[in-house]
C-alpha atoms as a PDB file:
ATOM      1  CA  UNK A   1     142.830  45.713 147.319  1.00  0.00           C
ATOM      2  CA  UNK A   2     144.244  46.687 143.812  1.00  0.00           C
ATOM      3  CA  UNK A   3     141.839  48.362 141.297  1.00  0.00           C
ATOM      4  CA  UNK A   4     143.049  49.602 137.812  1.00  0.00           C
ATOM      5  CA  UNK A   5     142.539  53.314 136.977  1.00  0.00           C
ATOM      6  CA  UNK A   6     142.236  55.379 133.527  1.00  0.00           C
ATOM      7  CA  UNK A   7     141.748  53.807 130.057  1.00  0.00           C
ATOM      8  CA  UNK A   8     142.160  50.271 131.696  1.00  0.00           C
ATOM      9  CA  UNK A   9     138.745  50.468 133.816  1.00  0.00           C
ATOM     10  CA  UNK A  10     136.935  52.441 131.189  1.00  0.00           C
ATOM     11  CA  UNK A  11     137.997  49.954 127.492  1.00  0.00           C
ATOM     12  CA  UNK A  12     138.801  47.135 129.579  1.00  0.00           C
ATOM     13  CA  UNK A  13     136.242  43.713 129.587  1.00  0.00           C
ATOM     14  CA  UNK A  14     136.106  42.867 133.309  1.00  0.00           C
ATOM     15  CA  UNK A  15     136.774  44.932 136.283  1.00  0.00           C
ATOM     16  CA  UNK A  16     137.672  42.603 139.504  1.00  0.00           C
ATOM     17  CA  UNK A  17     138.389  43.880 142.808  1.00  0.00           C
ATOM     18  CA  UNK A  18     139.288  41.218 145.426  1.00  0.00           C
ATOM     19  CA  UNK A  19     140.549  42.414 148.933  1.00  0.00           C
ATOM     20  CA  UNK A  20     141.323  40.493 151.683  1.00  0.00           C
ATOM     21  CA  UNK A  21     144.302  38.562 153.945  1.00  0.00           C
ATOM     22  CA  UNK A  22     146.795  36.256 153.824  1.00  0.00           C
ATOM     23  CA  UNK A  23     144.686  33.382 154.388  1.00  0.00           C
ATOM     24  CA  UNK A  24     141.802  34.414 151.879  1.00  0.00           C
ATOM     25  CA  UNK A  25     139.587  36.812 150.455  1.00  0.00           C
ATOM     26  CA  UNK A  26     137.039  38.580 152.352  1.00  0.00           C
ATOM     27  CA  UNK A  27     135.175  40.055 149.344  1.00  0.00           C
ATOM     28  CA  UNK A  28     135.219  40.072 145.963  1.00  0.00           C
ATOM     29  CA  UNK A  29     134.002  42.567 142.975  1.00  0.00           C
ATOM     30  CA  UNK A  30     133.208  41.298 139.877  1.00  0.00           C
ATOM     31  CA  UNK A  31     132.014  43.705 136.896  1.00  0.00           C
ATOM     32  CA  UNK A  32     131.864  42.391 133.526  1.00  0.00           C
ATOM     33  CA  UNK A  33     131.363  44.720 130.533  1.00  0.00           C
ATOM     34  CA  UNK A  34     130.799  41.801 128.172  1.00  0.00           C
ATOM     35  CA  UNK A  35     128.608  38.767 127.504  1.00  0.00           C
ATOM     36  CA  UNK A  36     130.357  36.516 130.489  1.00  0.00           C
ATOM     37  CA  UNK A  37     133.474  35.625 131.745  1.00  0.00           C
ATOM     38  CA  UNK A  38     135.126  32.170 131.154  1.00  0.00           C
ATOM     39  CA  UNK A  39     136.044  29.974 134.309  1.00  0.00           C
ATOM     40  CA  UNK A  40     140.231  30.105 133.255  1.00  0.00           C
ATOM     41  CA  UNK A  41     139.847  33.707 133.702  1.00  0.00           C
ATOM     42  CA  UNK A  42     138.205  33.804 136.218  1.00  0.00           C
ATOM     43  CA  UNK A  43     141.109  31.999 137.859  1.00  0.00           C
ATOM     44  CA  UNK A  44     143.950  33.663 136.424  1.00  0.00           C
ATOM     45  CA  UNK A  45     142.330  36.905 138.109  1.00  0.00           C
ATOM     46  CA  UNK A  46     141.923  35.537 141.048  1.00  0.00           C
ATOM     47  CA  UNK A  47     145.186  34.138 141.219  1.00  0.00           C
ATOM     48  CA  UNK A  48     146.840  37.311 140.258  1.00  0.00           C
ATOM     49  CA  UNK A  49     144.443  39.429 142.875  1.00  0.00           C
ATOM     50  CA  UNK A  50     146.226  36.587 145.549  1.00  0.00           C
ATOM     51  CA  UNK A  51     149.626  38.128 144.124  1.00  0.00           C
ATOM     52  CA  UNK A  52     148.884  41.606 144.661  1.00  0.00           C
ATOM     53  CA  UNK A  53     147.142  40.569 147.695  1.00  0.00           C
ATOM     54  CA  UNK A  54     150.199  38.778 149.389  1.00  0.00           C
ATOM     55  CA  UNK A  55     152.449  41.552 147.950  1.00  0.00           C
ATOM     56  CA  UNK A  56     150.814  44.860 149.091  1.00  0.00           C
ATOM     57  CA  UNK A  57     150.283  43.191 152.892  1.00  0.00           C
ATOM     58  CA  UNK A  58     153.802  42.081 153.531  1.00  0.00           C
ATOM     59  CA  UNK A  59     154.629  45.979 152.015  1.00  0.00           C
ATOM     60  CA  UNK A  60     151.842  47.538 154.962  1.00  0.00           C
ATOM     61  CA  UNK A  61     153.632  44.879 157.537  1.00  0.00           C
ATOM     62  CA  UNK A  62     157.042  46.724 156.960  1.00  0.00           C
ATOM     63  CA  UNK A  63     155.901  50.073 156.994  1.00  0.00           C
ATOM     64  CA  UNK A  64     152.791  49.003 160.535  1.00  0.00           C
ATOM     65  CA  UNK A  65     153.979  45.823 162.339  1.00  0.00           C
ATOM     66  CA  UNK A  66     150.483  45.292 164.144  1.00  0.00           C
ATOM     67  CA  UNK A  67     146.896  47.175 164.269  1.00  0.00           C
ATOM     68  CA  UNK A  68     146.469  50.262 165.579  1.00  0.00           C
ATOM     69  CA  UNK A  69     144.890  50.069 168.931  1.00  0.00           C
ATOM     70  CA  UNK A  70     141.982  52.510 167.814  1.00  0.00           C
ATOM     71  CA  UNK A  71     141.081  54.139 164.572  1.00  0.00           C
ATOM     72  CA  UNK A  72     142.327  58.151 164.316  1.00  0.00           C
ATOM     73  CA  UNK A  73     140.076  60.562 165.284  1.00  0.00           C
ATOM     74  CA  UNK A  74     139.877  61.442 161.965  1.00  0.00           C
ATOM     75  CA  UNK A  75     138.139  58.332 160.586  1.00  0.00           C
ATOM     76  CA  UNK A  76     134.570  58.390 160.357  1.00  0.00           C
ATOM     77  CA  UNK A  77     132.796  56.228 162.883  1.00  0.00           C
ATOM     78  CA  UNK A  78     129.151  55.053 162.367  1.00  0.00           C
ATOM     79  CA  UNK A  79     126.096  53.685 164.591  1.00  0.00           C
ATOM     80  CA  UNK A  80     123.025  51.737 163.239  1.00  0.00           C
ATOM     81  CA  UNK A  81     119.900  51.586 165.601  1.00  0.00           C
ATOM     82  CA  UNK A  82     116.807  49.921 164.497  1.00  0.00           C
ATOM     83  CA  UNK A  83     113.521  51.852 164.833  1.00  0.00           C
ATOM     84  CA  UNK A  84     111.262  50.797 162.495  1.00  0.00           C
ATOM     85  CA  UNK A  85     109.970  52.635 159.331  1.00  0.00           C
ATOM     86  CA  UNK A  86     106.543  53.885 160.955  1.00  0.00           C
ATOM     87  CA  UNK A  87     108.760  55.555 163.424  1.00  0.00           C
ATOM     88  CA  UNK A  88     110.768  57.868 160.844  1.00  0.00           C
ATOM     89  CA  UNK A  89     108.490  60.689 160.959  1.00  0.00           C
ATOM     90  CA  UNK A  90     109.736  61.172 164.690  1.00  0.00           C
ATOM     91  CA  UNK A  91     113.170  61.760 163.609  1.00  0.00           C
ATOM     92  CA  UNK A  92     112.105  63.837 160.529  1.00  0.00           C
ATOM     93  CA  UNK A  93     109.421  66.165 162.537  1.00  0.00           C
ATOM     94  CA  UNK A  94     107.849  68.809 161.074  1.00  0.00           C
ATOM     95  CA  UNK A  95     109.453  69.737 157.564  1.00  0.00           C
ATOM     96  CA  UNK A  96     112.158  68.264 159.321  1.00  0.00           C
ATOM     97  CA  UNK A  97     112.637  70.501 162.066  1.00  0.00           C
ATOM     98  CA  UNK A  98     113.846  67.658 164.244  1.00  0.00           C
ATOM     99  CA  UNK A  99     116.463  65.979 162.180  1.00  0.00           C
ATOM    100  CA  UNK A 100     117.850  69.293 161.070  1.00  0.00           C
ATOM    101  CA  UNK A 101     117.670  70.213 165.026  1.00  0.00           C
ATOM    102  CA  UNK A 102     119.739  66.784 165.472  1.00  0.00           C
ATOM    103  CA  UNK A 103     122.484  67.391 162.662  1.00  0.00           C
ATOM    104  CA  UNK A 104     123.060  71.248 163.958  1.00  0.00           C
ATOM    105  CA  UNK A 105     123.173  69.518 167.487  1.00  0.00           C
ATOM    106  CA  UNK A 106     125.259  66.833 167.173  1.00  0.00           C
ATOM    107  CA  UNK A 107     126.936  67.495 163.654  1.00  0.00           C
ATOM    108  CA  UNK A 108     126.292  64.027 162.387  1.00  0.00           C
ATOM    109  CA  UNK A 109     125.198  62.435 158.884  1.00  0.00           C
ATOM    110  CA  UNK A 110     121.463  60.600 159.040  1.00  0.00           C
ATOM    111  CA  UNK A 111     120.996  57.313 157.081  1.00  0.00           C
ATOM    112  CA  UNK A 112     116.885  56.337 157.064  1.00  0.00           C
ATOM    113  CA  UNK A 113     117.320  52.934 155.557  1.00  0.00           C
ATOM    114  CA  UNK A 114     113.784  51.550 154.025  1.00  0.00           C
ATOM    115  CA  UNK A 115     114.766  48.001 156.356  1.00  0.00           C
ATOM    116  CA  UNK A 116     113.714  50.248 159.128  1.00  0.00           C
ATOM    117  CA  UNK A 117     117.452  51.120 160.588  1.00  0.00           C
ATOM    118  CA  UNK A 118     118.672  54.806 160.544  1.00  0.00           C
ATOM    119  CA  UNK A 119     122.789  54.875 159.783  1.00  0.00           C
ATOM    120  CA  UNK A 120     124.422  57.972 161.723  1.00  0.00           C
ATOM    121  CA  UNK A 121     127.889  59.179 161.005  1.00  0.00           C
ATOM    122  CA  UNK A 122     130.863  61.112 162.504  1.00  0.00           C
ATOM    123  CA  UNK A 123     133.829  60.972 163.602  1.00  0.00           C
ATOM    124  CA  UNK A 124     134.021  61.945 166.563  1.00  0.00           C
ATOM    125  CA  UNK A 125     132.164  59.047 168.858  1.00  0.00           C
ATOM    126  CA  UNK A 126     130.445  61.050 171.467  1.00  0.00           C
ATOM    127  CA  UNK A 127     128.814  63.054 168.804  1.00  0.00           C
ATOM    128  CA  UNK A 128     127.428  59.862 167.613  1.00  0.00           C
ATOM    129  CA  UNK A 129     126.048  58.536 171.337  1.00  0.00           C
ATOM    130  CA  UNK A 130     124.706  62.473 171.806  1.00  0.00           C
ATOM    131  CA  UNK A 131     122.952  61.378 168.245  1.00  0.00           C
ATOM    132  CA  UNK A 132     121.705  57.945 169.071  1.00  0.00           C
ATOM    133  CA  UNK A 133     120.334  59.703 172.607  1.00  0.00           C
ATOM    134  CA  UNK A 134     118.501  62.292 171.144  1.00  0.00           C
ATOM    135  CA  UNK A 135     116.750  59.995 168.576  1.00  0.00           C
ATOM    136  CA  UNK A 136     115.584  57.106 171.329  1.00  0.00           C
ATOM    137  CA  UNK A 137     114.538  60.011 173.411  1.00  0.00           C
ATOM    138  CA  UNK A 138     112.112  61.173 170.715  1.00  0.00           C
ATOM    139  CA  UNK A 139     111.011  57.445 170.631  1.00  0.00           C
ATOM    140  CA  UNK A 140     110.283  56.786 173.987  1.00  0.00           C
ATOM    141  CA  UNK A 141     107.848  60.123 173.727  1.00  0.00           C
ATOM    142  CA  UNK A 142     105.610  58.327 171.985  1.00  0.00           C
ATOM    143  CA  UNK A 143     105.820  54.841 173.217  1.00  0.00           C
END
């Protein structure tokens, strides 16, 4: 992904991300500071995304010939669990004695997505299944 920094980004008329592999982009960000954005440049920045696209892989594929087998223990892992939004009061408690008693347990971060889903984050994996644990054990109290 290439992304212009400084005085570019801030004056500039269109800010386009586009990130993905050799065979085609995988996602695309589009922000437009003006009325619109004509179809020939739209193309021209897509083509030129492709460029740096193409140029900065084969770069990474000199420098890491294949995937790492797992991600570092640094890198920050996430679950999602769905358990519904009448349920979030279980994992909040009390003035939210239970979800601070969760994130001094288990260090994690705590997502409560309105769809119902709560996001938990760490790095460290089996701080995330002592997370996901604690939360459907508070669950199946009530059920």
């Amino acid at each position: 992904m290439v992304d212009l920094n400084g005085l570019e980004d801030k004056l500039g008329e269109m800010d386009c991300k586009i990130a993905g592999t050799q065979k085609g982009i995988c996602s695309l960000q589009l922000d437009v500071k003006n009325y619109g954005v004509s179809l020939d440049i739209f193309k021209q920045a897509c083509e030129q995304g492709k460029k740096a696209r193409i140029y900065l892989l084969y770069e990474m594929s000199q420098r890491l010939s294949a995937s790492r087998p797992q991600l570092t223990k640094k890198a920050v892992k996430f679950k999602k669990i769905l358990v519904g939004v009448d349920r979030f009061g279980l994992i909040i408690g009390s003035q939210g004695k239970v979800i601070n008693q969760l994130t001094q347990l288990t260090g994690v971060t705590i997502d409560l997505n309105p769809d119902g889903f709560v996001f938990l984050y760490h790095h460290d994996e089996q701080q995330l299944i002592k997370a996901v644990q604690f939360i459907k054990k508070k669950i199946i109290k009530i059920i």
